[in-house]
PDB file of N, CA and C in Angstrom:
ATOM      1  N   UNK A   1       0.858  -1.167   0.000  1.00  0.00           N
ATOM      2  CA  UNK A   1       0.000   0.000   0.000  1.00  0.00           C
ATOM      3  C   UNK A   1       0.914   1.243   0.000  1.00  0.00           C
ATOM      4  N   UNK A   2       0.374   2.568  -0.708  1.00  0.00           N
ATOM      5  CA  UNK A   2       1.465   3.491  -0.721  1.00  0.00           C
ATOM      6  C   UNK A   2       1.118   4.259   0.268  1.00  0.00           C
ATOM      7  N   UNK A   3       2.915   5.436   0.841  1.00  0.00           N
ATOM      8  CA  UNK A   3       2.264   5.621   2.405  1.00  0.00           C
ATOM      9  C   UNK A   3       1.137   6.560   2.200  1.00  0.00           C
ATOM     10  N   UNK A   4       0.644   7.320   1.025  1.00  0.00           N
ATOM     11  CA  UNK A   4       0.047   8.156   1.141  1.00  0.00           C
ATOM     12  C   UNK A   4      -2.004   7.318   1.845  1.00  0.00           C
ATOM     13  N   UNK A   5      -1.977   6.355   0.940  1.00  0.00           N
ATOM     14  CA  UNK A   5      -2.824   5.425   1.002  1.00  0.00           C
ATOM     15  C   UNK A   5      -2.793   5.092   2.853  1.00  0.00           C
ATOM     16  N   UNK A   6      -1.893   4.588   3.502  1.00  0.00           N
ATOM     17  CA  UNK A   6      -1.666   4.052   4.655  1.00  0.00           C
ATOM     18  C   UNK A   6      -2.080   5.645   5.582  1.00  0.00           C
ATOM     19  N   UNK A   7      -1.727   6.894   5.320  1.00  0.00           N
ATOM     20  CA  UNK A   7      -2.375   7.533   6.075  1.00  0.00           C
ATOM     21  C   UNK A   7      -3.638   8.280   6.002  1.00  0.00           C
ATOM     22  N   UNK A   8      -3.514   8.079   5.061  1.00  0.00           N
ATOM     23  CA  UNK A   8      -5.656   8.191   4.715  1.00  0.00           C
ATOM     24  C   UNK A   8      -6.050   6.933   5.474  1.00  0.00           C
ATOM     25  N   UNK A   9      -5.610   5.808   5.579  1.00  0.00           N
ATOM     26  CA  UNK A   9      -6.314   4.345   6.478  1.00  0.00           C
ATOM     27  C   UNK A   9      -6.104   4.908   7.955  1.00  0.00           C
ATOM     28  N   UNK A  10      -5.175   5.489   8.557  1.00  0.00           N
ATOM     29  CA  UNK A  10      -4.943   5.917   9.308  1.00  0.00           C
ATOM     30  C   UNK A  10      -5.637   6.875  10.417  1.00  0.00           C
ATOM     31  N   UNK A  11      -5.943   8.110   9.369  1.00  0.00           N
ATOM     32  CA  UNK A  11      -6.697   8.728  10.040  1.00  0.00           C
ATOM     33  C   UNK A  11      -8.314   8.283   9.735  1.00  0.00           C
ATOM     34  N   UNK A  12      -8.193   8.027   8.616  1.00  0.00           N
ATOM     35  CA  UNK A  12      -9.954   7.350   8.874  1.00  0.00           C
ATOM     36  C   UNK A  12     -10.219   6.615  10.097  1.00  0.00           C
ATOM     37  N   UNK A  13      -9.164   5.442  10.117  1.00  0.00           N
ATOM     38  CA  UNK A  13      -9.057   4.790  11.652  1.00  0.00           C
ATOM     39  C   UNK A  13      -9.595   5.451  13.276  1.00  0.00           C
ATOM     40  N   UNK A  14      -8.541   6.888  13.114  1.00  0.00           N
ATOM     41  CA  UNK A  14      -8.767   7.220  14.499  1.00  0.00           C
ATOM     42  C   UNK A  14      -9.914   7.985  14.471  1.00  0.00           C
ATOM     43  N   UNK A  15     -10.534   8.690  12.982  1.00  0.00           N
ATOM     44  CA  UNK A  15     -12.144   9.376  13.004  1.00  0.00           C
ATOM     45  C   UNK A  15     -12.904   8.484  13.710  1.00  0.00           C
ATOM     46  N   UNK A  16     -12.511   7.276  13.043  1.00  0.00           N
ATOM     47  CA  UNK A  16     -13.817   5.882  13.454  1.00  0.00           C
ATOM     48  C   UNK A  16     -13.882   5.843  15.486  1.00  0.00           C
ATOM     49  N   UNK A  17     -12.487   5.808  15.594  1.00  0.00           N
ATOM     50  CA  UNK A  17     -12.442   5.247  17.212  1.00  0.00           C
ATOM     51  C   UNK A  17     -12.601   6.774  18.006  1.00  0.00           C
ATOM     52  N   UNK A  18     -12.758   7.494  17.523  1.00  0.00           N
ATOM     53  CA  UNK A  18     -12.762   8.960  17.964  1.00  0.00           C
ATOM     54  C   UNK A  18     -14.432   9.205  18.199  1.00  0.00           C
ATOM     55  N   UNK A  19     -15.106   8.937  16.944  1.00  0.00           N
ATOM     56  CA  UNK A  19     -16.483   8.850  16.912  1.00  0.00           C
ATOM     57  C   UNK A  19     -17.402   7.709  17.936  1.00  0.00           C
ATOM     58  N   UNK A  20     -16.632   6.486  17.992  1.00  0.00           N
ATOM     59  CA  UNK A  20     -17.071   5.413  18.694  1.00  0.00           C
ATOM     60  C   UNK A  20     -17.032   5.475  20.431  1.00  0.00           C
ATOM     61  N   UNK A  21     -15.784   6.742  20.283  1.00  0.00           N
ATOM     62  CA  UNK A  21     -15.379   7.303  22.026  1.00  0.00           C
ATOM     63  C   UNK A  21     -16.787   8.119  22.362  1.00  0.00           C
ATOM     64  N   UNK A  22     -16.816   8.632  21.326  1.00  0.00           N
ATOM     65  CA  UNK A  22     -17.918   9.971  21.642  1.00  0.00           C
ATOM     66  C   UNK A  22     -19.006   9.647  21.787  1.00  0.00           C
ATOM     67  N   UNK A  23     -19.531   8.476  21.139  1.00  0.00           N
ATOM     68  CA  UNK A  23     -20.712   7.630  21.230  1.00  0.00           C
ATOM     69  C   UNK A  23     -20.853   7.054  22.637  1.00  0.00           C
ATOM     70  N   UNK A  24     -20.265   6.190  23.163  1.00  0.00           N
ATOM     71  CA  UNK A  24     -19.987   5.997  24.059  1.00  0.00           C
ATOM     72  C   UNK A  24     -19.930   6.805  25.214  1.00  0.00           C
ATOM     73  N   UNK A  25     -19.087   7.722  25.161  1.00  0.00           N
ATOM     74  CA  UNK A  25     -19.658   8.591  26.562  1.00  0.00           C
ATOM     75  C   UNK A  25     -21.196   9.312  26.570  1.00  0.00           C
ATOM     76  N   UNK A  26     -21.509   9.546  25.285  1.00  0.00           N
ATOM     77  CA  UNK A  26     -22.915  10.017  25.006  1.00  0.00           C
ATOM     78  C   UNK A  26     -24.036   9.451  26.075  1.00  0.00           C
ATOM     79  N   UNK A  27     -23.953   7.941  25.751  1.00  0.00           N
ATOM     80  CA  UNK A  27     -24.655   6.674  26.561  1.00  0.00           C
ATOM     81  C   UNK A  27     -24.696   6.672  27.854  1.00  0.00           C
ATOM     82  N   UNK A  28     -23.466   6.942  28.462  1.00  0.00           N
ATOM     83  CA  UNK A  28     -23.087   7.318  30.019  1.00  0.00           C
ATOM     84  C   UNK A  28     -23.581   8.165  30.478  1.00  0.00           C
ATOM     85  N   UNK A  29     -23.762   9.416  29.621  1.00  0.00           N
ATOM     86  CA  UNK A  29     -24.124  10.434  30.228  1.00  0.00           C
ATOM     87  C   UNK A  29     -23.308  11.674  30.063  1.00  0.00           C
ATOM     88  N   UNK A  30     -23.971  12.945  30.812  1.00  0.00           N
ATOM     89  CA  UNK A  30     -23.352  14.406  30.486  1.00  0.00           C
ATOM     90  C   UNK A  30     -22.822  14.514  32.011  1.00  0.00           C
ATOM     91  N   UNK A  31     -21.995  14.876  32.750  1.00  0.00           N
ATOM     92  CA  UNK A  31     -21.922  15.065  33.810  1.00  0.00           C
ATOM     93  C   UNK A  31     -22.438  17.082  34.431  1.00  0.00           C
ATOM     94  N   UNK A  32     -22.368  17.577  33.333  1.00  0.00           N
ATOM     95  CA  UNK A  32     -23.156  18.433  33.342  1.00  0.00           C
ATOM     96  C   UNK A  32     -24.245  19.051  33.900  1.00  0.00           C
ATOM     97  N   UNK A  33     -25.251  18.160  33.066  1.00  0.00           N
ATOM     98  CA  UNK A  33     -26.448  17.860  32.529  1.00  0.00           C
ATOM     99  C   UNK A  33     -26.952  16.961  33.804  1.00  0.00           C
ATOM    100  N   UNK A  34     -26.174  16.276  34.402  1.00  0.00           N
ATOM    101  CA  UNK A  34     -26.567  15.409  35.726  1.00  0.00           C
ATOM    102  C   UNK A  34     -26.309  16.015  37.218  1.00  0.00           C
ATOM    103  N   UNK A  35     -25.173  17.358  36.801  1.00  0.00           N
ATOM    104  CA  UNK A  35     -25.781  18.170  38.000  1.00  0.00           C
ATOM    105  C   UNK A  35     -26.873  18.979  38.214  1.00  0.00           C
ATOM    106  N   UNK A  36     -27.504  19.588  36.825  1.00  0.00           N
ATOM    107  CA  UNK A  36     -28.349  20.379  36.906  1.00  0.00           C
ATOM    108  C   UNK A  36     -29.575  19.373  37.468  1.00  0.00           C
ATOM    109  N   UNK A  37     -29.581  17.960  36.862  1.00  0.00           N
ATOM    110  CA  UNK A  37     -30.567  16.765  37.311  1.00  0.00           C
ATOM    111  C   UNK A  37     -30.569  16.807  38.727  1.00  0.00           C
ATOM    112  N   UNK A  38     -29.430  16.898  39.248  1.00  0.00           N
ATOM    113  CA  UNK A  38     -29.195  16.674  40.687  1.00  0.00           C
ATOM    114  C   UNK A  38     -30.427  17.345  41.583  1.00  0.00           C
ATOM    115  N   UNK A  39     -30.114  18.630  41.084  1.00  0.00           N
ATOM    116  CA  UNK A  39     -30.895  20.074  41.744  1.00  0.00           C
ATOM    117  C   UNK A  39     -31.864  20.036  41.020  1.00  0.00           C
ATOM    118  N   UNK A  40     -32.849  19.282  39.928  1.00  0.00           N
ATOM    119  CA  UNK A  40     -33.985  19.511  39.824  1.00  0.00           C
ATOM    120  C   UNK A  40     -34.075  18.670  40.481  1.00  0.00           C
ATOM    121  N   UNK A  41     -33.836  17.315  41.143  1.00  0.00           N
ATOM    122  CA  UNK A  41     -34.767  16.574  41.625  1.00  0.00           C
ATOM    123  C   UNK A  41     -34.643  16.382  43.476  1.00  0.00           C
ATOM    124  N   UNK A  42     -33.688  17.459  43.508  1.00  0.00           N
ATOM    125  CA  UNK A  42     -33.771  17.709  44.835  1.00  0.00           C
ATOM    126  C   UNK A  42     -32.734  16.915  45.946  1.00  0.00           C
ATOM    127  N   UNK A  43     -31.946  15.969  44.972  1.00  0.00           N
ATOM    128  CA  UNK A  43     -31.255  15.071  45.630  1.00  0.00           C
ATOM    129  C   UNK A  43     -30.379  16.140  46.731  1.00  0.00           C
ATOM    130  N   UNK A  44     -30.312  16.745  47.204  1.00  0.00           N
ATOM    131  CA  UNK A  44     -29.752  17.488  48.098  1.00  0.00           C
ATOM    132  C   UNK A  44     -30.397  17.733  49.469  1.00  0.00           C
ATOM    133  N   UNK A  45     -31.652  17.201  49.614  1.00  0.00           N
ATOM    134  CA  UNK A  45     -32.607  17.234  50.735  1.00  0.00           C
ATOM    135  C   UNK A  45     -31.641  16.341  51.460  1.00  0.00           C
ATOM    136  N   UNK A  46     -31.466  15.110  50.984  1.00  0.00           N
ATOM    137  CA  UNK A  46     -31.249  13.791  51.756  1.00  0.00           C
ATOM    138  C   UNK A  46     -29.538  13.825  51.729  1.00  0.00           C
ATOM    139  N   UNK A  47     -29.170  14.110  50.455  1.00  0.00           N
ATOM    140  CA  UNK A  47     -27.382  14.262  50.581  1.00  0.00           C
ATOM    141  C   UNK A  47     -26.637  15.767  50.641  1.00  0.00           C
ATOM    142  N   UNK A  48     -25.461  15.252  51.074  1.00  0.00           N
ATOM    143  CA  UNK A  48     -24.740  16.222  51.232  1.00  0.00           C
ATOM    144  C   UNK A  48     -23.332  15.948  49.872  1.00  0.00           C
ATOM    145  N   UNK A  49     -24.041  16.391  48.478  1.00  0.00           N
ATOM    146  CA  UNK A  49     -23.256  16.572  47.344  1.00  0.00           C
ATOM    147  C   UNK A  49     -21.841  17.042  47.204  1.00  0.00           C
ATOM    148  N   UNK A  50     -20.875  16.867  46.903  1.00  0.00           N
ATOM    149  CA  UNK A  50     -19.823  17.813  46.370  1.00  0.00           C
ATOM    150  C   UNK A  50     -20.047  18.672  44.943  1.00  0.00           C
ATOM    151  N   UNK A  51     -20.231  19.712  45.014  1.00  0.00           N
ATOM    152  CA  UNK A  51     -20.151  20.373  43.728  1.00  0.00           C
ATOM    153  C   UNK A  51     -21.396  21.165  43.843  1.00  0.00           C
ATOM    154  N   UNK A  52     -22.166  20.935  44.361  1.00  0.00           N
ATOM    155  CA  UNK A  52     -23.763  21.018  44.549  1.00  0.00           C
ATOM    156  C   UNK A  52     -24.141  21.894  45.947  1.00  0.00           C
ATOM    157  N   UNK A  53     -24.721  23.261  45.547  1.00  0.00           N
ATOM    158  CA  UNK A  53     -25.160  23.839  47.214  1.00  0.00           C
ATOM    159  C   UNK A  53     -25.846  23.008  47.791  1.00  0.00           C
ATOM    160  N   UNK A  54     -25.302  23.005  48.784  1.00  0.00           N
ATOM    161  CA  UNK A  54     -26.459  21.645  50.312  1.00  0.00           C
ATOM    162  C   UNK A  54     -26.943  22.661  51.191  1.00  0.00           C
ATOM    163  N   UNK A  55     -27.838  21.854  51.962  1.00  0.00           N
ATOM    164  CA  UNK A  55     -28.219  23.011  52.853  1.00  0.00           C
ATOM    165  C   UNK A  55     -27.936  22.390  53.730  1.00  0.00           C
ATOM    166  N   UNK A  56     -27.058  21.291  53.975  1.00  0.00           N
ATOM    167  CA  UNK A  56     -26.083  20.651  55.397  1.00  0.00           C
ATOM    168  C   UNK A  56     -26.809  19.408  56.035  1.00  0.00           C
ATOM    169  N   UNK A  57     -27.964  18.540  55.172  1.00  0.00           N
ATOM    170  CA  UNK A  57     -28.617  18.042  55.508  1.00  0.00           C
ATOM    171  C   UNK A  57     -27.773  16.281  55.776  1.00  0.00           C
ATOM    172  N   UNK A  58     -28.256  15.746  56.588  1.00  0.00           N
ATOM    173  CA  UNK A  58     -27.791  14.365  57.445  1.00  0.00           C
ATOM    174  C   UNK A  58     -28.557  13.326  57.335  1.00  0.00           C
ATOM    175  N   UNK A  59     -29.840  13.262  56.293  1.00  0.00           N
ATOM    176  CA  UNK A  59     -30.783  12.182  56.097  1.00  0.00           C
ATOM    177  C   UNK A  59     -30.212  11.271  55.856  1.00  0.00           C
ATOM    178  N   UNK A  60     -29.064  11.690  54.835  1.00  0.00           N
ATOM    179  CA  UNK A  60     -28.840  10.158  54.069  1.00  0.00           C
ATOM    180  C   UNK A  60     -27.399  10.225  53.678  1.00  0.00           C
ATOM    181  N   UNK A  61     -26.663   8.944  53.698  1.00  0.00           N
ATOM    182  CA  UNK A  61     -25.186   9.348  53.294  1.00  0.00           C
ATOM    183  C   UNK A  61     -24.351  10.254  52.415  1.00  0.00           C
ATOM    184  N   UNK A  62     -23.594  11.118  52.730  1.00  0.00           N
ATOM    185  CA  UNK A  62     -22.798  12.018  52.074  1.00  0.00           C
ATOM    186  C   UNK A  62     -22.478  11.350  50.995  1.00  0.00           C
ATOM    187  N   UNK A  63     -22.347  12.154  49.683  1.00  0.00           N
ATOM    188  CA  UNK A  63     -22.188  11.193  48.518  1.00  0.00           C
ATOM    189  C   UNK A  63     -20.338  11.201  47.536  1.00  0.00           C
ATOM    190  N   UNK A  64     -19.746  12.369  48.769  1.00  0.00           N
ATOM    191  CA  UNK A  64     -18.072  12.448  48.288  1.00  0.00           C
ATOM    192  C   UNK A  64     -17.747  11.124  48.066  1.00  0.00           C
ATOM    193  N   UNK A  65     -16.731  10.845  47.305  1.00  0.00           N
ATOM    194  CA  UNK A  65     -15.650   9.955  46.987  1.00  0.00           C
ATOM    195  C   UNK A  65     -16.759   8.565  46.576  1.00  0.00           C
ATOM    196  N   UNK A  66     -18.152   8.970  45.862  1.00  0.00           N
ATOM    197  CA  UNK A  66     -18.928   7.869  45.441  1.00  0.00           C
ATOM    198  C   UNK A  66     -18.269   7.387  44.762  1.00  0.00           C
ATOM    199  N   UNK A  67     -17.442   8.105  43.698  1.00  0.00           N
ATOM    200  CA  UNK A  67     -17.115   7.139  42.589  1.00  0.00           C
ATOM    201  C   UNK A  67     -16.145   6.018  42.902  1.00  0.00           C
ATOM    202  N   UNK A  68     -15.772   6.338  44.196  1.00  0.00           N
ATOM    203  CA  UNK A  68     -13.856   5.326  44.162  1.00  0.00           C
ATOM    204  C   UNK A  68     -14.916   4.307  45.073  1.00  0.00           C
ATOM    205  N   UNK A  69     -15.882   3.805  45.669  1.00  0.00           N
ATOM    206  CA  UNK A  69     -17.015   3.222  46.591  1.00  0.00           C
ATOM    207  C   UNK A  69     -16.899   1.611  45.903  1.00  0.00           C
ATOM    208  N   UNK A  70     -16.837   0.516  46.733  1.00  0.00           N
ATOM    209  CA  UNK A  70     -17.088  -0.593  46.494  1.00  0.00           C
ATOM    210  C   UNK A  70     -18.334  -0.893  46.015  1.00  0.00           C
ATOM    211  N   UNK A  71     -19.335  -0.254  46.499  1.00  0.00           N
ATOM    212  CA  UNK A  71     -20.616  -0.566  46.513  1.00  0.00           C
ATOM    213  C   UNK A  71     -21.481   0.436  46.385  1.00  0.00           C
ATOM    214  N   UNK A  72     -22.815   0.215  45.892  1.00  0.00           N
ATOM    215  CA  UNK A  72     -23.796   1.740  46.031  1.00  0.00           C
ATOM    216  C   UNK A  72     -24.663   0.779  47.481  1.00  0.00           C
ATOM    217  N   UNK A  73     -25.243   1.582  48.108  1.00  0.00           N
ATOM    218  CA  UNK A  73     -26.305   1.627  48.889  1.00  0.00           C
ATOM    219  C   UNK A  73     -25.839  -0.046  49.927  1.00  0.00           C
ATOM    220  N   UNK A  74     -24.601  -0.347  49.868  1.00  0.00           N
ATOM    221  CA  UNK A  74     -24.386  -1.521  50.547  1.00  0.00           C
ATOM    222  C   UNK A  74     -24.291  -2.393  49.430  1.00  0.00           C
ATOM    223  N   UNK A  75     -25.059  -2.325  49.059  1.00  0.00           N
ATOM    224  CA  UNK A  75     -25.763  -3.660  48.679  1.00  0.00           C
ATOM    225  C   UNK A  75     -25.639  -3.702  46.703  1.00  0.00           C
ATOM    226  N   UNK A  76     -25.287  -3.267  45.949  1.00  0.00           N
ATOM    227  CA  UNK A  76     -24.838  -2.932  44.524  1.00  0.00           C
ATOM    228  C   UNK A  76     -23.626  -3.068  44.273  1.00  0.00           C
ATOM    229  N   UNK A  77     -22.728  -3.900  42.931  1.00  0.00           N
ATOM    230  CA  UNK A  77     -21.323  -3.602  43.286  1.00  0.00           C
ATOM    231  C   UNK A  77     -21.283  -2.105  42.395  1.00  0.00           C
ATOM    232  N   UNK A  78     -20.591  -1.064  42.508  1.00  0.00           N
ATOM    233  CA  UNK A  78     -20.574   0.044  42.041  1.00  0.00           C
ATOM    234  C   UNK A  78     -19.884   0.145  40.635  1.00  0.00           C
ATOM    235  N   UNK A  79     -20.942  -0.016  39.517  1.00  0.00           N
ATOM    236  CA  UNK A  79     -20.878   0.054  38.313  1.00  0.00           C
ATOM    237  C   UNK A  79     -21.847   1.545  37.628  1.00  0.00           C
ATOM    238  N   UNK A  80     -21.425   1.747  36.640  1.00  0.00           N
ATOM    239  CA  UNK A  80     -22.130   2.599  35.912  1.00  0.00           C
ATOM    240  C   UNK A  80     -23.945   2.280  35.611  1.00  0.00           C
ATOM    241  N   UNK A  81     -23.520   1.341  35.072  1.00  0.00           N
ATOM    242  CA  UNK A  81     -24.928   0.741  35.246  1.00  0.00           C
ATOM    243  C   UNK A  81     -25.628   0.352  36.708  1.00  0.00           C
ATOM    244  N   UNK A  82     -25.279  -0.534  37.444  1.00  0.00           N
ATOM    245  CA  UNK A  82     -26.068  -0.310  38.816  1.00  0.00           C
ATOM    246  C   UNK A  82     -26.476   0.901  39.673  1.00  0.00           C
ATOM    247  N   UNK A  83     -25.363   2.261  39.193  1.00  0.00           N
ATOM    248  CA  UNK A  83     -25.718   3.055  39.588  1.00  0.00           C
ATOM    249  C   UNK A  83     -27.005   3.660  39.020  1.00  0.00           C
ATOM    250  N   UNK A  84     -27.575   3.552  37.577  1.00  0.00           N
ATOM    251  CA  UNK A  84     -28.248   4.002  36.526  1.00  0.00           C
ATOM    252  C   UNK A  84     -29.719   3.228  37.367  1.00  0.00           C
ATOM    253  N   UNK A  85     -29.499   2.176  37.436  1.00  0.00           N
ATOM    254  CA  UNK A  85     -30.411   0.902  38.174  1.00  0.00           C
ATOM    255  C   UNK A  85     -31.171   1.389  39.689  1.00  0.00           C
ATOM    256  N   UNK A  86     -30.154   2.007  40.478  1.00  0.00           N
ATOM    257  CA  UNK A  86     -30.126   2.614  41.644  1.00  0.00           C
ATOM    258  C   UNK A  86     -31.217   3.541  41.741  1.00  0.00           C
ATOM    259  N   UNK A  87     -30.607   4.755  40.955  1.00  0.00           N
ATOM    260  CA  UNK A  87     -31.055   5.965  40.644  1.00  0.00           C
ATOM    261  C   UNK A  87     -32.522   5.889  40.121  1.00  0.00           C
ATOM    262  N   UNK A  88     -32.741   5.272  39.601  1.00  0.00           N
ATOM    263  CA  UNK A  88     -34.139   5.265  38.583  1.00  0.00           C
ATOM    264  C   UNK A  88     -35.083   3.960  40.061  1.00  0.00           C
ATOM    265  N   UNK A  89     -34.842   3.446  40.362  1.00  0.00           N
ATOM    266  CA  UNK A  89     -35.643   2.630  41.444  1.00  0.00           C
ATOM    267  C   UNK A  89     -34.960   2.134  42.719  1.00  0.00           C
ATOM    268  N   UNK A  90     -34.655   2.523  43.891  1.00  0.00           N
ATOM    269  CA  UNK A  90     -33.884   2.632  44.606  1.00  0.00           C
ATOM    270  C   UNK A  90     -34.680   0.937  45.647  1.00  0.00           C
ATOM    271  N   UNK A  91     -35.926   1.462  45.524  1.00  0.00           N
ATOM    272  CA  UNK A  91     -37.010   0.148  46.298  1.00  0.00           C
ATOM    273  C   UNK A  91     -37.074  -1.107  45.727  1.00  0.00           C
ATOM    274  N   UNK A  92     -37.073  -1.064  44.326  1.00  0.00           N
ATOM    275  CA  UNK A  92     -37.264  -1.977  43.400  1.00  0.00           C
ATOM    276  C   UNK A  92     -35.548  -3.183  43.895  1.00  0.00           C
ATOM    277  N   UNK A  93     -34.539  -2.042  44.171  1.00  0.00           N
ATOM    278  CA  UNK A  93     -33.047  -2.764  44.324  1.00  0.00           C
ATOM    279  C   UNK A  93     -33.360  -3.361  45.500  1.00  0.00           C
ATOM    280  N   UNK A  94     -33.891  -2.511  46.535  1.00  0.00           N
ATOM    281  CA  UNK A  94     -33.602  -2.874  48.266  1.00  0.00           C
ATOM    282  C   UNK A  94     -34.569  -1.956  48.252  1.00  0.00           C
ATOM    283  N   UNK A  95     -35.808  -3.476  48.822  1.00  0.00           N
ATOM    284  CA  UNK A  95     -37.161  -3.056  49.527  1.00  0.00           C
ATOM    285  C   UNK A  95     -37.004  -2.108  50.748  1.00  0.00           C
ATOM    286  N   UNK A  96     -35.453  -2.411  51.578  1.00  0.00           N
ATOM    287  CA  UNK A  96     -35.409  -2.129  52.668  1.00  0.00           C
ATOM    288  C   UNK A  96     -35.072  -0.599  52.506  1.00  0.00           C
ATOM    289  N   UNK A  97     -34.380  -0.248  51.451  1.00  0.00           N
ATOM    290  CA  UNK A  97     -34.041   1.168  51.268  1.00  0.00           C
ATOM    291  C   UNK A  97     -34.966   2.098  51.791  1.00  0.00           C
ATOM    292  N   UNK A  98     -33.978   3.537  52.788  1.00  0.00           N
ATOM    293  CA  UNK A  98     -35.382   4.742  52.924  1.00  0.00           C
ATOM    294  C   UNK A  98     -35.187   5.397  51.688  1.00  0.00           C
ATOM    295  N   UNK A  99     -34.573   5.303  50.570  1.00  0.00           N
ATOM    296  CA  UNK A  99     -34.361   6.322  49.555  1.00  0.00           C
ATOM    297  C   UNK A  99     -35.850   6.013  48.313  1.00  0.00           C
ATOM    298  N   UNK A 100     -36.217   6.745  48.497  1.00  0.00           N
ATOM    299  CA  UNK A 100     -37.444   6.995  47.818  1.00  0.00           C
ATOM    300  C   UNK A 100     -37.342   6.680  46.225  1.00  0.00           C
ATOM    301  N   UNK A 101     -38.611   6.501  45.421  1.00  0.00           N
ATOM    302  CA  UNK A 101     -38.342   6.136  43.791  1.00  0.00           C
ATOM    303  C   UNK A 101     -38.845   7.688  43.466  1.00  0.00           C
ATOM    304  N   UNK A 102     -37.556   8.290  43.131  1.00  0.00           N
ATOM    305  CA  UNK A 102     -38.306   9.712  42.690  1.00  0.00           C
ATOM    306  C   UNK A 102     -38.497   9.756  41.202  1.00  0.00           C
ATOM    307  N   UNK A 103     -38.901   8.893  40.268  1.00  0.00           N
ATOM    308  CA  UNK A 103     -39.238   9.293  39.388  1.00  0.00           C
ATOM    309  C   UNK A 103     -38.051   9.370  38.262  1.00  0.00           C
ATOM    310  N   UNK A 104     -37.046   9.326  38.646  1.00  0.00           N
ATOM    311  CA  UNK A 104     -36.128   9.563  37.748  1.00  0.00           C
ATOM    312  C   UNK A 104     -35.729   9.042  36.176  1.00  0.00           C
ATOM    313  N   UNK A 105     -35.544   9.713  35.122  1.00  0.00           N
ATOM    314  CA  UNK A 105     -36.065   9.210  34.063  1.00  0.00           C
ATOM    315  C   UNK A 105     -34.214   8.105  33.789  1.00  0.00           C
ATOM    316  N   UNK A 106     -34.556   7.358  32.553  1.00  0.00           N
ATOM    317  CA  UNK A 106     -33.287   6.948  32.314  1.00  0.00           C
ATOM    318  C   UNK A 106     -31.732   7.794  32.103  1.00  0.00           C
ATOM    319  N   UNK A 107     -32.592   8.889  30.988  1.00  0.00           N
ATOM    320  CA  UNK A 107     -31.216   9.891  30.717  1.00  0.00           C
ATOM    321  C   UNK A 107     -31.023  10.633  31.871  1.00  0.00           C
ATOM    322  N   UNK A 108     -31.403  10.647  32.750  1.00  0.00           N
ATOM    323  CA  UNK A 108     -31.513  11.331  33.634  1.00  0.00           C
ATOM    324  C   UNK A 108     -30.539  10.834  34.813  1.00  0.00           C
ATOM    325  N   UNK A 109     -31.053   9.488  35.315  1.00  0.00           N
ATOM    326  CA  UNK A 109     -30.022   8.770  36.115  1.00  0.00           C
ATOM    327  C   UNK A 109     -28.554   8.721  34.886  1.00  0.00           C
ATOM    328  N   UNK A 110     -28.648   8.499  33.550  1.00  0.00           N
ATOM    329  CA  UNK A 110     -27.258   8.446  33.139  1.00  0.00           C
ATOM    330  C   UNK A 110     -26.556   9.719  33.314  1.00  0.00           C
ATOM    331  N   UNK A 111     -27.159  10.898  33.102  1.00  0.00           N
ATOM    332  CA  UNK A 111     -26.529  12.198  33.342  1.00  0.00           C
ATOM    333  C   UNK A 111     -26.078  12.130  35.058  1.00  0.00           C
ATOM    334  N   UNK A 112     -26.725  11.800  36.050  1.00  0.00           N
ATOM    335  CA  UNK A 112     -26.578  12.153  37.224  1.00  0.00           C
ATOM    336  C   UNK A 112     -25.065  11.050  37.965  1.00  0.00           C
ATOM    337  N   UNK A 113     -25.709   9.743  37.301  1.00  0.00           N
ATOM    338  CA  UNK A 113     -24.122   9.428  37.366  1.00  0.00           C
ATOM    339  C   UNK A 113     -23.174   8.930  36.970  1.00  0.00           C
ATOM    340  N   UNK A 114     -23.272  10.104  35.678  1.00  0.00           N
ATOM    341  CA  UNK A 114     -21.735  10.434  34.834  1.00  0.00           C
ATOM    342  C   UNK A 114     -21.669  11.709  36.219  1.00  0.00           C
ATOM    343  N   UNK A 115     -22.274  12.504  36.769  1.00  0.00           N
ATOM    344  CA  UNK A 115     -22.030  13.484  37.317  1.00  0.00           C
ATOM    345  C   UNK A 115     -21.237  12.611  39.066  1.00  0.00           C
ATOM    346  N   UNK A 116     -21.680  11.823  39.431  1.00  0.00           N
ATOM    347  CA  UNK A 116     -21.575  11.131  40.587  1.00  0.00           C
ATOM    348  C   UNK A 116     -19.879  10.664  40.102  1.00  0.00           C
ATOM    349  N   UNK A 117     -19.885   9.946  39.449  1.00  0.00           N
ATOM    350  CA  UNK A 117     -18.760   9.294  38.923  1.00  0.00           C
ATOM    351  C   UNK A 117     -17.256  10.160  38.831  1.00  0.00           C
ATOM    352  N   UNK A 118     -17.694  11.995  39.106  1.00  0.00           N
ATOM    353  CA  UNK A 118     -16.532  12.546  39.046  1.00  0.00           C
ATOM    354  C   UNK A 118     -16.171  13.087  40.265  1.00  0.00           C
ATOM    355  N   UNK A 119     -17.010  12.120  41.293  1.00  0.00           N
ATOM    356  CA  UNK A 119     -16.328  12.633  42.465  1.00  0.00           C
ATOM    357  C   UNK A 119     -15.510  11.505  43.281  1.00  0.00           C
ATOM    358  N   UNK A 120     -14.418  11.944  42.962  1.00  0.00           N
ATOM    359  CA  UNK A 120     -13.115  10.613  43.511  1.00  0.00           C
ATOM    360  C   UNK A 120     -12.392  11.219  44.263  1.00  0.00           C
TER     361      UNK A 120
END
């Protein structure tokens, strides 16, 4: 193949895996977009957020250093997806849970934790 040929394969290559990156985090979520989620849905009553005004509240576990966490809620091993799982039905995971099913839509838990996920 001539090299001119080999770097046209080349960069087509990294368009492809460049595009396939971008896709991919798309799916995960905006971390953005999952704080503003945060504060519409109030998750700040019960936690005490990093990044996020609190009003100092003690209901429910502080949510710093979630992302580096063995586990969500005890009982989840702490994946992107279980967190997504979590978020969207908290009762449905653990009947025993006090964390309420607020409704949370899918893109919604993915935005919130791609947003969760950047606190290490």
């Amino acid at each position: 193949m001539p090299p001119r040929f080999r770097h046209a394969a080349f960069a087509i290559s990294l368009l492809m895996v460049s595009a396939a990156c971008q896709a991919q985090a798309a799916a995960r979520g905006d971390p953005e977009r999952g704080k503003q989620a945060i504060e519409h849905y109030g998750c700040v009553s019960c936690h005490v957020i990093p990044g996020i005004d609190n009003p100092g509240s003690n209901v429910a576990p502080p949510l710093r250093e979630i992302g580096t966490r063995s586990y969500i809620a005890g009982v989840l091993p702490n994946t992107f997806e279980n967190m997504v799982r979590w978020l969207q039905d908290p009762p449905k995971v653990d009947p025993r849970t006090a964390m309420p099913n607020m409704g949370i839509t899918e893109k919604d838990a993915r935005d919130i934790a791609a947003y969760l996920y950047t606190l290490k």
